[in-house]
Protein backbone atom coordinates (compact mmCIF):
# COMPACT_ATOMS: atom_id res chain seq x y z
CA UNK A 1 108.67 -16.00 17.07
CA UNK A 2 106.99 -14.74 20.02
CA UNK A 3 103.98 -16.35 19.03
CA UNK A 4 106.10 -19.87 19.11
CA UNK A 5 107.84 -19.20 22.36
CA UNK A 6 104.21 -19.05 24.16
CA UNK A 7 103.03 -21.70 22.25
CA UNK A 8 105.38 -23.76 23.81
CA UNK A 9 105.37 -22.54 27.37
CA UNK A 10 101.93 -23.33 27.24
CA UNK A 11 101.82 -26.95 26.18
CA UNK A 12 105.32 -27.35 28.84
CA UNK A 13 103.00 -25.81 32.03
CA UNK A 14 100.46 -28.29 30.49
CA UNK A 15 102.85 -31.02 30.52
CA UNK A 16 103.48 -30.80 34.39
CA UNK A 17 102.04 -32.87 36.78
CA UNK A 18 98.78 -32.16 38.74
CA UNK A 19 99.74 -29.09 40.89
CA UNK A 20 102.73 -28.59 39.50
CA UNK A 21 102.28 -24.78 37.95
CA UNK A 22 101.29 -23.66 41.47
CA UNK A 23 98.56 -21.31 40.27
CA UNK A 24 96.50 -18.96 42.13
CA UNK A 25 93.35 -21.15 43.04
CA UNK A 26 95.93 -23.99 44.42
CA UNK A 27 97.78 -20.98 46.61
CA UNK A 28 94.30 -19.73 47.59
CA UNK A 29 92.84 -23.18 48.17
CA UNK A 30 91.00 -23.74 51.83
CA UNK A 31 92.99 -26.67 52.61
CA UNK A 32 96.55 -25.41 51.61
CA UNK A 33 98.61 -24.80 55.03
CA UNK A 34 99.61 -26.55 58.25
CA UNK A 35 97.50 -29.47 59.86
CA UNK A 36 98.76 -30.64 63.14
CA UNK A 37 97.50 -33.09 65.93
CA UNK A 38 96.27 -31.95 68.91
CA UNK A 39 99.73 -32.75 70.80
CA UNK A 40 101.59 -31.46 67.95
CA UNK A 41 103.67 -34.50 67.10
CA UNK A 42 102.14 -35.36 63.41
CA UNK A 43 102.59 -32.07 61.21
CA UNK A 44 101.11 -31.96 57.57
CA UNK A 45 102.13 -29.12 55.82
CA UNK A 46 100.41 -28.69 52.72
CA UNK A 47 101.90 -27.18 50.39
CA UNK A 48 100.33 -24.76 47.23
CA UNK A 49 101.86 -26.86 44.46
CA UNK A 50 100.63 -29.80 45.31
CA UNK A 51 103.02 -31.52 47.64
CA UNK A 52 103.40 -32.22 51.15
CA UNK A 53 105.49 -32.17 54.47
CA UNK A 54 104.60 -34.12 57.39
CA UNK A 55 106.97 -34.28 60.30
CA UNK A 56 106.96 -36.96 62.82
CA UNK A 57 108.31 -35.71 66.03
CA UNK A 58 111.87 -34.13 66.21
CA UNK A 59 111.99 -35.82 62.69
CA UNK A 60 111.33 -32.71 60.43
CA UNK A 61 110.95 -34.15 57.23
CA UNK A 62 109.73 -37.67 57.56
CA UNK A 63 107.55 -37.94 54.61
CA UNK A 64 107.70 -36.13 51.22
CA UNK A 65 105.09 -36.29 48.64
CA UNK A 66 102.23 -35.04 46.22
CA UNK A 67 98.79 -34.57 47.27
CA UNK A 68 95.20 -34.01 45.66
CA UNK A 69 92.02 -32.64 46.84
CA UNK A 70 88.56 -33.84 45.63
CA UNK A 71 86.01 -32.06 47.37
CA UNK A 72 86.76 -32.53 51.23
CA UNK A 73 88.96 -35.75 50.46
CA UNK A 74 92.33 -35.70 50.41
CA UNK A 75 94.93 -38.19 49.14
CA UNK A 76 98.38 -38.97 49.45
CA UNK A 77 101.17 -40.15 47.36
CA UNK A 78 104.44 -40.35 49.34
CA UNK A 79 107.76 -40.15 47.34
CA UNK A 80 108.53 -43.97 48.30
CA UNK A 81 105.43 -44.84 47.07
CA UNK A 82 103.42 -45.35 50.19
CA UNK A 83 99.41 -43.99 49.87
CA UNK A 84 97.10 -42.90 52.21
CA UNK A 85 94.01 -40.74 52.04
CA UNK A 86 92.12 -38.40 54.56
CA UNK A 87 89.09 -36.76 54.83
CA UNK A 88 87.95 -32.72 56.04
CA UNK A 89 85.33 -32.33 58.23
CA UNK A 90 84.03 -29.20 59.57
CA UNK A 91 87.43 -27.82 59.32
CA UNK A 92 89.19 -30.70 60.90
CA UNK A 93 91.46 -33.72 58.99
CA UNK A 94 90.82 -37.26 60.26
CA UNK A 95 93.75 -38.81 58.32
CA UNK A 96 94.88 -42.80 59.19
CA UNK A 97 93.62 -42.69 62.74
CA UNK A 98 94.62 -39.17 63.48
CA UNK A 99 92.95 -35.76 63.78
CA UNK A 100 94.48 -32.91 63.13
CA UNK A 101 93.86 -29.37 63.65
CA UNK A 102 94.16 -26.25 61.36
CA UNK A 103 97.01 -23.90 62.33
């Protein structure tokens, strides 16, 4: 029984999508965290699991989505469907026109 009940928590985690399980090398990734302009108005907050925040403004929550990093590229799926991409360099994210800064 026991045997069965991993079984099949194993192929369920397996069944999630990309970044879903939230495992230890997403948590500990380099990129996971908060990205933010240099006058603080765009705010990515990448998350461990694979999704992100990014607040506009006064407008907290403007865009919800997943995320996935190749290397020191970065792209973006938002929840309406919208994509974008980004890129790291030497510790800074130029994403659609912007820069933003570690925090």
């Amino acid at each position: 029984m026991q045997k069965t009940l991993t079984t099949l928590m194993t192929v369920a985690m397996l069944a999630q999508p990309v970044g879903a399980a939230g495992t230890e090398a997403e948590a500990n990734h380099p990129y996971v965290g908060m990205w933010v302009t240099e006058d603080g108005r765009v705010r990515h907050e990448l998350l461990p699991n694979g999704r992100y925040v990014e607040a506009r403004g006064s407008r907290e929550r403007a865009y919800e989505g997943r995320y996935e990093v190749t290397g020191d590229h970065i792209e973006y799926w938002d929840d309406t469907g919208f994509t974008a991409d980004g890129d790291f360099i030497d510790g800074v994210l130029y994403h659609g026109g912007m820069v933003l800064f570690r925090r």
